[in-house]
PDB file of N, CA and C in Angstrom:
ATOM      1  N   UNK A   1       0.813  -1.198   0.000  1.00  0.00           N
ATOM      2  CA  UNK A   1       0.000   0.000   0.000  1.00  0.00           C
ATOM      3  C   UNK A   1       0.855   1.261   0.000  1.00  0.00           C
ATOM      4  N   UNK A   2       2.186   0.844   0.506  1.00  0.00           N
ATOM      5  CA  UNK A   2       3.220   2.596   0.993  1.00  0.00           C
ATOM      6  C   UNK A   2       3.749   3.084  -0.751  1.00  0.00           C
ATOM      7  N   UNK A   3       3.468   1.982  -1.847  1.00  0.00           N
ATOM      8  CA  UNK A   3       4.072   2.240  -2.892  1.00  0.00           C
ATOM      9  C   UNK A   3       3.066   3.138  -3.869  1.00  0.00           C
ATOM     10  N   UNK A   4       1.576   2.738  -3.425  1.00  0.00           N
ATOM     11  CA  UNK A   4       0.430   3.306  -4.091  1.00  0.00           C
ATOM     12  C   UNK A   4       0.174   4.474  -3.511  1.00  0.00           C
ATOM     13  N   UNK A   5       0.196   4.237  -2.405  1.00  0.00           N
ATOM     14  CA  UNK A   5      -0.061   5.546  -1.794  1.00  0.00           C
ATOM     15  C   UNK A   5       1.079   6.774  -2.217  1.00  0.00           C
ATOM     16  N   UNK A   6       1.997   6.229  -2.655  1.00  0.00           N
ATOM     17  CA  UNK A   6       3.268   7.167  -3.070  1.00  0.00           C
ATOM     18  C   UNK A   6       3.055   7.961  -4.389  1.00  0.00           C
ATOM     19  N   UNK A   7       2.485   6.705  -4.779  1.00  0.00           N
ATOM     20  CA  UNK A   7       2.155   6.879  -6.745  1.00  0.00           C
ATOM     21  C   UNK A   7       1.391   8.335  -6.674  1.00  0.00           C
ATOM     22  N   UNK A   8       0.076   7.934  -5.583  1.00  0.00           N
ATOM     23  CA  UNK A   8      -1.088   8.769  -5.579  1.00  0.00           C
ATOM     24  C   UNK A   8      -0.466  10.166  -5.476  1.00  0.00           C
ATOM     25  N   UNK A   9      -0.008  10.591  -4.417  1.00  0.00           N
ATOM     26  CA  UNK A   9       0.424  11.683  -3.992  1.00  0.00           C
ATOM     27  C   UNK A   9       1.401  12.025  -5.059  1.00  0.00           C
ATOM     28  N   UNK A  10       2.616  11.436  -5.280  1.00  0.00           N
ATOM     29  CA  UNK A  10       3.687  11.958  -6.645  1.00  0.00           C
ATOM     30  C   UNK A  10       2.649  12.586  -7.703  1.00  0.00           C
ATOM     31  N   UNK A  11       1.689  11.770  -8.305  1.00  0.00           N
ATOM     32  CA  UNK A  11       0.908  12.509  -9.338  1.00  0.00           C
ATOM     33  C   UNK A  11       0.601  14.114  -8.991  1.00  0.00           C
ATOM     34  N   UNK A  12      -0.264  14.026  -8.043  1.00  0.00           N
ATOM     35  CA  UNK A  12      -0.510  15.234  -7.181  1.00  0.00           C
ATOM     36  C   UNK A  12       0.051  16.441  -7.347  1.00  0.00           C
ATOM     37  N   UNK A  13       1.431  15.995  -6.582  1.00  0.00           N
ATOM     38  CA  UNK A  13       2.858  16.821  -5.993  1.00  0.00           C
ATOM     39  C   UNK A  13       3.319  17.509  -7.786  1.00  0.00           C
ATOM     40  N   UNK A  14       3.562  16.553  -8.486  1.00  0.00           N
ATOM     41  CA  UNK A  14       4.084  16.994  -9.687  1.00  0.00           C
ATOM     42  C   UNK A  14       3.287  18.090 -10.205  1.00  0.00           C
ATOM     43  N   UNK A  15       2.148  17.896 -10.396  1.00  0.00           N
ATOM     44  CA  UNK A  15       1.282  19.059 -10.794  1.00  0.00           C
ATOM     45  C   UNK A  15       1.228  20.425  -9.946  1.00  0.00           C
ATOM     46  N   UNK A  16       1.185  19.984  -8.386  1.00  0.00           N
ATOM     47  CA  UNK A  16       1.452  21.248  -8.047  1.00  0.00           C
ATOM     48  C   UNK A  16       2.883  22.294  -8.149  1.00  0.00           C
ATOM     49  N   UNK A  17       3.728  21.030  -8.062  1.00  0.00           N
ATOM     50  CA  UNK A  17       5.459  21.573  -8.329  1.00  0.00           C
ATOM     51  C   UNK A  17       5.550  22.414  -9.679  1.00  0.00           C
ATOM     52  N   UNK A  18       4.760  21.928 -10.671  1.00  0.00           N
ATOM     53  CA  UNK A  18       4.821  22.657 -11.756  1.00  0.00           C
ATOM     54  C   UNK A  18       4.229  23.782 -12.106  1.00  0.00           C
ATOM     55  N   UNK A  19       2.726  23.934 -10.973  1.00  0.00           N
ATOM     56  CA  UNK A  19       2.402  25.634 -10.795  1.00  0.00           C
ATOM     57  C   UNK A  19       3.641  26.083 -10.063  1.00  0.00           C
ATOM     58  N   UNK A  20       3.866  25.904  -8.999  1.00  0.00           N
ATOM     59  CA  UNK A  20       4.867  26.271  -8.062  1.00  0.00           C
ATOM     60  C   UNK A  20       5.989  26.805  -8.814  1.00  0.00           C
ATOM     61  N   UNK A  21       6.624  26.424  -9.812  1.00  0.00           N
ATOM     62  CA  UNK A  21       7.582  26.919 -10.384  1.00  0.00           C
ATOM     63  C   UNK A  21       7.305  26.859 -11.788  1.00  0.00           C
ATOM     64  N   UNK A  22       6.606  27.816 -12.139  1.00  0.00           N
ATOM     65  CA  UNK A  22       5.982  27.921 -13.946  1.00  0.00           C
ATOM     66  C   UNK A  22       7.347  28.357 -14.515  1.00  0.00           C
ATOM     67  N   UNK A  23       6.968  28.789 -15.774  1.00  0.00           N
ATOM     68  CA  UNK A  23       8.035  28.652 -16.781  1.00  0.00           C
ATOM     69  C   UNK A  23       8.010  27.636 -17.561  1.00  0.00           C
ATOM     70  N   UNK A  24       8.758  28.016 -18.483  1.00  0.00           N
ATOM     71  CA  UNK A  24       9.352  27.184 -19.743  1.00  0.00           C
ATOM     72  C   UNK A  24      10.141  25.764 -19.421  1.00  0.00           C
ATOM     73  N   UNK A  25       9.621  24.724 -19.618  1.00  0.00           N
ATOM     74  CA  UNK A  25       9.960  23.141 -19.248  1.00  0.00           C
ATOM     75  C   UNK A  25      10.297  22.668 -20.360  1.00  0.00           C
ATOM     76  N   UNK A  26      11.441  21.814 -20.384  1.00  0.00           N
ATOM     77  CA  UNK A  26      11.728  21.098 -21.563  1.00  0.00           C
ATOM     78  C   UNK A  26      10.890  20.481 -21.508  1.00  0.00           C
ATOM     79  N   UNK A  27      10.016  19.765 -20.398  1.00  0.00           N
ATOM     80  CA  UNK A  27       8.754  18.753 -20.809  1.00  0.00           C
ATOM     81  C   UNK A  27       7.435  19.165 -20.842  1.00  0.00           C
ATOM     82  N   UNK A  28       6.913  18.359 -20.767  1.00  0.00           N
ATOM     83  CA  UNK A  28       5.464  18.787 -20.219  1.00  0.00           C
ATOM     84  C   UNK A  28       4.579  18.361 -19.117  1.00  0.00           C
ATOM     85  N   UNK A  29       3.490  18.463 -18.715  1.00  0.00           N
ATOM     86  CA  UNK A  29       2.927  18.173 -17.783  1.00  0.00           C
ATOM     87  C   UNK A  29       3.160  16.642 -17.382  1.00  0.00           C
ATOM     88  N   UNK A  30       3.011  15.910 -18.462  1.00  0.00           N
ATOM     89  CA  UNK A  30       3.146  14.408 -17.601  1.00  0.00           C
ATOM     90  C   UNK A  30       4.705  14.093 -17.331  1.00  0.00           C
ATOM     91  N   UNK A  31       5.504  14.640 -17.813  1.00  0.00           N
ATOM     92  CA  UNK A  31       6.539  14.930 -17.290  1.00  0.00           C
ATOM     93  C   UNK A  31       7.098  15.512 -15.906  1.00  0.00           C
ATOM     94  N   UNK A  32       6.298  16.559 -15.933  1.00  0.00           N
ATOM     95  CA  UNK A  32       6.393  17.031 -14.576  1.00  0.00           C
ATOM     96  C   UNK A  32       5.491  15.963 -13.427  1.00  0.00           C
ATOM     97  N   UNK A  33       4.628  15.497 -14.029  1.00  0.00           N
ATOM     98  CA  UNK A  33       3.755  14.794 -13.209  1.00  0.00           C
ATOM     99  C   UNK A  33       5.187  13.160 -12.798  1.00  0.00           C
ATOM    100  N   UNK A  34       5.744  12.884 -13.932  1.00  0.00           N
ATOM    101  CA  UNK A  34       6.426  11.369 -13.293  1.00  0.00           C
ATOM    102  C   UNK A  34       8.145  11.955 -12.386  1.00  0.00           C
ATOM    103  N   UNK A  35       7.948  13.301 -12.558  1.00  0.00           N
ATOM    104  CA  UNK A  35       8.820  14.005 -11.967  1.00  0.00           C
ATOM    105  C   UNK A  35       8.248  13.866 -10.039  1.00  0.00           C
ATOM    106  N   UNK A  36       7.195  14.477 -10.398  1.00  0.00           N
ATOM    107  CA  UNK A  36       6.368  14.529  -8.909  1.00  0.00           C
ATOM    108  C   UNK A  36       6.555  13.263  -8.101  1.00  0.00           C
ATOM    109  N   UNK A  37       5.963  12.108  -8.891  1.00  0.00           N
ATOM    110  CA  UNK A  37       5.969  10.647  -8.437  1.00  0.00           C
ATOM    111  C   UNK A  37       7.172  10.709  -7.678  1.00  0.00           C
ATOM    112  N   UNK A  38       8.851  10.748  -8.861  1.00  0.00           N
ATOM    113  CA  UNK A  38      10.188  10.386  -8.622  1.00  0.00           C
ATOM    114  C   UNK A  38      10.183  11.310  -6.973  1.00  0.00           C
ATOM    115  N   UNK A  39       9.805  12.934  -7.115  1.00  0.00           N
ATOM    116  CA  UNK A  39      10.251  13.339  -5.503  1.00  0.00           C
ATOM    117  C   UNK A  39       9.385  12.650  -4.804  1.00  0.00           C
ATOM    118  N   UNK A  40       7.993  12.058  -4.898  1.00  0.00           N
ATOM    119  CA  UNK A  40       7.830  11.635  -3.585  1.00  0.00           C
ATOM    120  C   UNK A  40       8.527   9.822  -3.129  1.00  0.00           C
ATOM    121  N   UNK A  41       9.195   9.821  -4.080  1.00  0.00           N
ATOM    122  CA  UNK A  41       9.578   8.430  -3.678  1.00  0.00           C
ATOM    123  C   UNK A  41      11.049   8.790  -2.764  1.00  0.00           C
ATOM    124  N   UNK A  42      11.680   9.766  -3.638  1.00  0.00           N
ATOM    125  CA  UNK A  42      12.427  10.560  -2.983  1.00  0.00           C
ATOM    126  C   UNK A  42      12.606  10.988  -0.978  1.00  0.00           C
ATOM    127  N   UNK A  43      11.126  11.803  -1.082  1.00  0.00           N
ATOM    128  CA  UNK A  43      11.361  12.123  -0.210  1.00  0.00           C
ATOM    129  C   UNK A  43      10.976  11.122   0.779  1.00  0.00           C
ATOM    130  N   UNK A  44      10.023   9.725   0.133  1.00  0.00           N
ATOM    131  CA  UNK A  44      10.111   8.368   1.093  1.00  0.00           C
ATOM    132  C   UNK A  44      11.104   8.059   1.837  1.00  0.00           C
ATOM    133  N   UNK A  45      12.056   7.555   1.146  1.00  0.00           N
ATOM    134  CA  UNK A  45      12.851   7.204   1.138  1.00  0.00           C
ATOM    135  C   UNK A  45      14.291   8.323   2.312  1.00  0.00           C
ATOM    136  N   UNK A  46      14.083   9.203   1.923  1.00  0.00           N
ATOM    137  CA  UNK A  46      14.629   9.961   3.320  1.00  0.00           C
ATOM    138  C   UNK A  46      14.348  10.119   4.010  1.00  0.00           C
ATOM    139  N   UNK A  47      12.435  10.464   4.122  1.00  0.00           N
ATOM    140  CA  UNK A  47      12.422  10.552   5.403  1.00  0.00           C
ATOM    141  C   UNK A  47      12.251   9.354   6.337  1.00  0.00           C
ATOM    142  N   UNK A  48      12.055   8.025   5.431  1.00  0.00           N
ATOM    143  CA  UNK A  48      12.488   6.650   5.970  1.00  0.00           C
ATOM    144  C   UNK A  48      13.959   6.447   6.869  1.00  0.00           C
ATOM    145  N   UNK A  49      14.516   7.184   6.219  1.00  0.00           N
ATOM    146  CA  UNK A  49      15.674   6.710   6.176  1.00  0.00           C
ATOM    147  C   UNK A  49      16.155   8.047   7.837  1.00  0.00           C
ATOM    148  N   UNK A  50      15.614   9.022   7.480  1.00  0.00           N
ATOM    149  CA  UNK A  50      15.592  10.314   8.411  1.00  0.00           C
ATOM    150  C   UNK A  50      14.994   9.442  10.034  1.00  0.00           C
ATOM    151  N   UNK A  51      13.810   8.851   9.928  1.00  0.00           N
ATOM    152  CA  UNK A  51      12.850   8.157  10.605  1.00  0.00           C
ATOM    153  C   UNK A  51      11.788   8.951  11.213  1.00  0.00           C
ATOM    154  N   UNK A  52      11.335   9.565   9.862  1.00  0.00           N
ATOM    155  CA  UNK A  52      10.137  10.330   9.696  1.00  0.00           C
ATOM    156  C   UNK A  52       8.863   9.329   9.386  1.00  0.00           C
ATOM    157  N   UNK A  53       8.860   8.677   8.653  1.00  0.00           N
ATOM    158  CA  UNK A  53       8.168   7.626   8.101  1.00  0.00           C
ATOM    159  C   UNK A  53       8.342   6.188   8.659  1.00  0.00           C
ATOM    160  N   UNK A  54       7.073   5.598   8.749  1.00  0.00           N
ATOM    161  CA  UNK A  54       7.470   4.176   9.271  1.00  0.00           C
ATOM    162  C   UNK A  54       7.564   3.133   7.860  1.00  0.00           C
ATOM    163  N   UNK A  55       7.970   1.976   7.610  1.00  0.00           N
ATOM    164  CA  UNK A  55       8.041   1.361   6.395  1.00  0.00           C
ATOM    165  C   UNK A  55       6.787   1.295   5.603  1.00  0.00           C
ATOM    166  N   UNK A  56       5.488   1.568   6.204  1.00  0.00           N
ATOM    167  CA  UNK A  56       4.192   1.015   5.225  1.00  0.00           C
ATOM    168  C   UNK A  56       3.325   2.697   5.272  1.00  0.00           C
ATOM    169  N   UNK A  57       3.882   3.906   5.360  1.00  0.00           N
ATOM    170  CA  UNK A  57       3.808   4.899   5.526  1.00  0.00           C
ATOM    171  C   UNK A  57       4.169   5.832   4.311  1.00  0.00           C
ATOM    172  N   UNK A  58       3.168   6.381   3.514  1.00  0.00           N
ATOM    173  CA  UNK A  58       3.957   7.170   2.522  1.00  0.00           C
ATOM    174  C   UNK A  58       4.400   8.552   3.001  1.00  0.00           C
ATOM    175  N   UNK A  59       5.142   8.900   1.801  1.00  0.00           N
ATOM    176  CA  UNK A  59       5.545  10.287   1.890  1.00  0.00           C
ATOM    177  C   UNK A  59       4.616  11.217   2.090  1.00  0.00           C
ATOM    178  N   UNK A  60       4.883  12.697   3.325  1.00  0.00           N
ATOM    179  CA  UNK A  60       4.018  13.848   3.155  1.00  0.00           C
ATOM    180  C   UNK A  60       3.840  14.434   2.179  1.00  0.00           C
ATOM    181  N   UNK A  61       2.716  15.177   2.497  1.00  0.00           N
ATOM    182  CA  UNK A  61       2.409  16.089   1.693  1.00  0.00           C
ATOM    183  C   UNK A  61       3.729  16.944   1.264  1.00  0.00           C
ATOM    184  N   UNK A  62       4.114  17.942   2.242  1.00  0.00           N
ATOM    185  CA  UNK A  62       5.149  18.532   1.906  1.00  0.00           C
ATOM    186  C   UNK A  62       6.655  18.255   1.708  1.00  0.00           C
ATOM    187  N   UNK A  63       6.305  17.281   2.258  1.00  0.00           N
ATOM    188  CA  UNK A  63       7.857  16.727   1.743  1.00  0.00           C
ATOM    189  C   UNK A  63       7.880  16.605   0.440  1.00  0.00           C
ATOM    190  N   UNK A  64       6.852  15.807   0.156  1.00  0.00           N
ATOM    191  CA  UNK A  64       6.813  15.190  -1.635  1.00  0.00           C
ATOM    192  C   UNK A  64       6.834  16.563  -2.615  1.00  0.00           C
ATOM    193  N   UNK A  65       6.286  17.815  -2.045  1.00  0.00           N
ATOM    194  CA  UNK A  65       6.036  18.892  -3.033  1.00  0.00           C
ATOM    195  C   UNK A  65       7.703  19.710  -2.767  1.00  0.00           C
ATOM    196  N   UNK A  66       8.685  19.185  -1.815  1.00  0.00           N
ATOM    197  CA  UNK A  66       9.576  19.540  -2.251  1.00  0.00           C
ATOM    198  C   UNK A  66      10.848  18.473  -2.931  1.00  0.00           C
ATOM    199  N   UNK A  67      10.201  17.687  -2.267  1.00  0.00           N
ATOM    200  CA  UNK A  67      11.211  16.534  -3.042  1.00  0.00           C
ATOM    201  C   UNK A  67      11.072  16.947  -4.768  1.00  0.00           C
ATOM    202  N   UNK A  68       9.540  17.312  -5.374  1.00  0.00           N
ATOM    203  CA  UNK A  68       9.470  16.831  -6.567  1.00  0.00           C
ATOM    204  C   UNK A  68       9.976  18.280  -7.186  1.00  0.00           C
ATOM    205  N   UNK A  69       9.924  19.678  -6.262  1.00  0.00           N
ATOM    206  CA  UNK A  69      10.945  21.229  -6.427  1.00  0.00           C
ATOM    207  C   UNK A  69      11.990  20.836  -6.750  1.00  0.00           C
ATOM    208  N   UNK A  70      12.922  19.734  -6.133  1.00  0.00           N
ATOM    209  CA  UNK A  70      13.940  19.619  -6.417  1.00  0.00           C
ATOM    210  C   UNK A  70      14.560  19.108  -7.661  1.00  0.00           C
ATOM    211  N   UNK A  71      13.739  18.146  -7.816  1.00  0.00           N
ATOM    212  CA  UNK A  71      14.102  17.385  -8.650  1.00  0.00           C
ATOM    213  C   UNK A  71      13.703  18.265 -10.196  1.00  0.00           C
ATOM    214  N   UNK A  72      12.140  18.910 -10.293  1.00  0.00           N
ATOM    215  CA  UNK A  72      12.375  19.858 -11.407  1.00  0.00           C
ATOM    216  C   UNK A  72      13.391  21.108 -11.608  1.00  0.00           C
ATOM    217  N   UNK A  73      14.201  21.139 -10.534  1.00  0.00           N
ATOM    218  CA  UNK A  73      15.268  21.885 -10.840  1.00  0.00           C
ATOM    219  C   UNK A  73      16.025  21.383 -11.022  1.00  0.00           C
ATOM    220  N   UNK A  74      16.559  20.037 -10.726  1.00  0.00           N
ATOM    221  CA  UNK A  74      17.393  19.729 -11.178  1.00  0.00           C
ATOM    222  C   UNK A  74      17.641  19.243 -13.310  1.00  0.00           C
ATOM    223  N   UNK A  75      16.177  19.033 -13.057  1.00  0.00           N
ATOM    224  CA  UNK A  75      15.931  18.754 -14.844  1.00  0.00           C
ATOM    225  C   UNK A  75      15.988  19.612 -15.187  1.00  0.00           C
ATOM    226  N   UNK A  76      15.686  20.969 -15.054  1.00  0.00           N
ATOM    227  CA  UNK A  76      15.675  22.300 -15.797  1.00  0.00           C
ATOM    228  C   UNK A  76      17.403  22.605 -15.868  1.00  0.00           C
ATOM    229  N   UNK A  77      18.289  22.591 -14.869  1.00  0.00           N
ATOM    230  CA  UNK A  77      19.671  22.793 -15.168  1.00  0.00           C
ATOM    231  C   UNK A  77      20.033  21.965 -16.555  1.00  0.00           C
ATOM    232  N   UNK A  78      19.628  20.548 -16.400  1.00  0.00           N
ATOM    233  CA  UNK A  78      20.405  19.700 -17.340  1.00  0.00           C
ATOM    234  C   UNK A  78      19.954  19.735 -18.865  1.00  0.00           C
ATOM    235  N   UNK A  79      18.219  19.597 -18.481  1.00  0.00           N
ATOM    236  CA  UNK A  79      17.610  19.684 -20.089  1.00  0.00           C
ATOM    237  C   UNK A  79      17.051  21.000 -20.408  1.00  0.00           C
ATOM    238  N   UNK A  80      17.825  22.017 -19.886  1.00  0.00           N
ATOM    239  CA  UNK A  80      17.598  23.532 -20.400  1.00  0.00           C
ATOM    240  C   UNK A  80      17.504  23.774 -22.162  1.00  0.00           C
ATOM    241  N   UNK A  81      16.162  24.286 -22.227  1.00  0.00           N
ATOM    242  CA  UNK A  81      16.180  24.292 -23.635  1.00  0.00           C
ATOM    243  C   UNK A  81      17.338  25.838 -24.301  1.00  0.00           C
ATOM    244  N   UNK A  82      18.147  25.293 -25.673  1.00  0.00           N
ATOM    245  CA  UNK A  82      19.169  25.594 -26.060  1.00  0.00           C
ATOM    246  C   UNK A  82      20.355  25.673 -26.154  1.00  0.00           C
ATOM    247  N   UNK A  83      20.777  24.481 -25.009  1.00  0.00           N
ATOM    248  CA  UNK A  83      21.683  24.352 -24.480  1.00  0.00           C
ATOM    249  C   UNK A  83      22.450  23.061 -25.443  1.00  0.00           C
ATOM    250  N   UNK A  84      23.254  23.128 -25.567  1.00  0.00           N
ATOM    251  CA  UNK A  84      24.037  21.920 -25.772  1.00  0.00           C
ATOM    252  C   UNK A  84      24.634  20.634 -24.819  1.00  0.00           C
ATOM    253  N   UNK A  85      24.618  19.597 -25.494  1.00  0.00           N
ATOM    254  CA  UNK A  85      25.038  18.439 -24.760  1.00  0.00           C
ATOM    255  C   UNK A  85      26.455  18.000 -25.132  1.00  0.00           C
TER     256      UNK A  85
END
């Protein structure tokens, strides 16, 4: 259930992460949305690891909406549109 419940909320989180920080995305919404998922597994996983979370416990609310901040910044550094690879 801690993996669905993760899914649920990542969907969520991504969409709000992506009002949260508008602008120009190399992707698009469902992008940002499997972005969302990735921070809240993210922030599972730390705050598991933190011992915020118990093992069958998903990620918060706010954790996940910054886990998934992070992580769209981190895609925006790398897949910045015009940039070269």
């Amino acid at each position: 259930m801690s993996i669905i419940g993760t899914l649920i909320i990542g969907l969520v989180v991504g969409i709000i992460a992506k009002f949260l920080m508008p602008g120009r995305d190399p992707g698009g919404l469902i992008l940002t949305a499997l972005l969302g998922i990735a921070g809240a597994f993210v922030a599972h996983y730390i705050g598991q690891a933190a011992g915020w979370y118990g093992p069958n416990q998903p990620a918060g609310f706010i954790a996940s909406v910054i886990g998934a901040i992070v992580l769209l910044v981190l895609y925006r550094l790398i897949f910045r549109p015009g940039r070269r690879i």
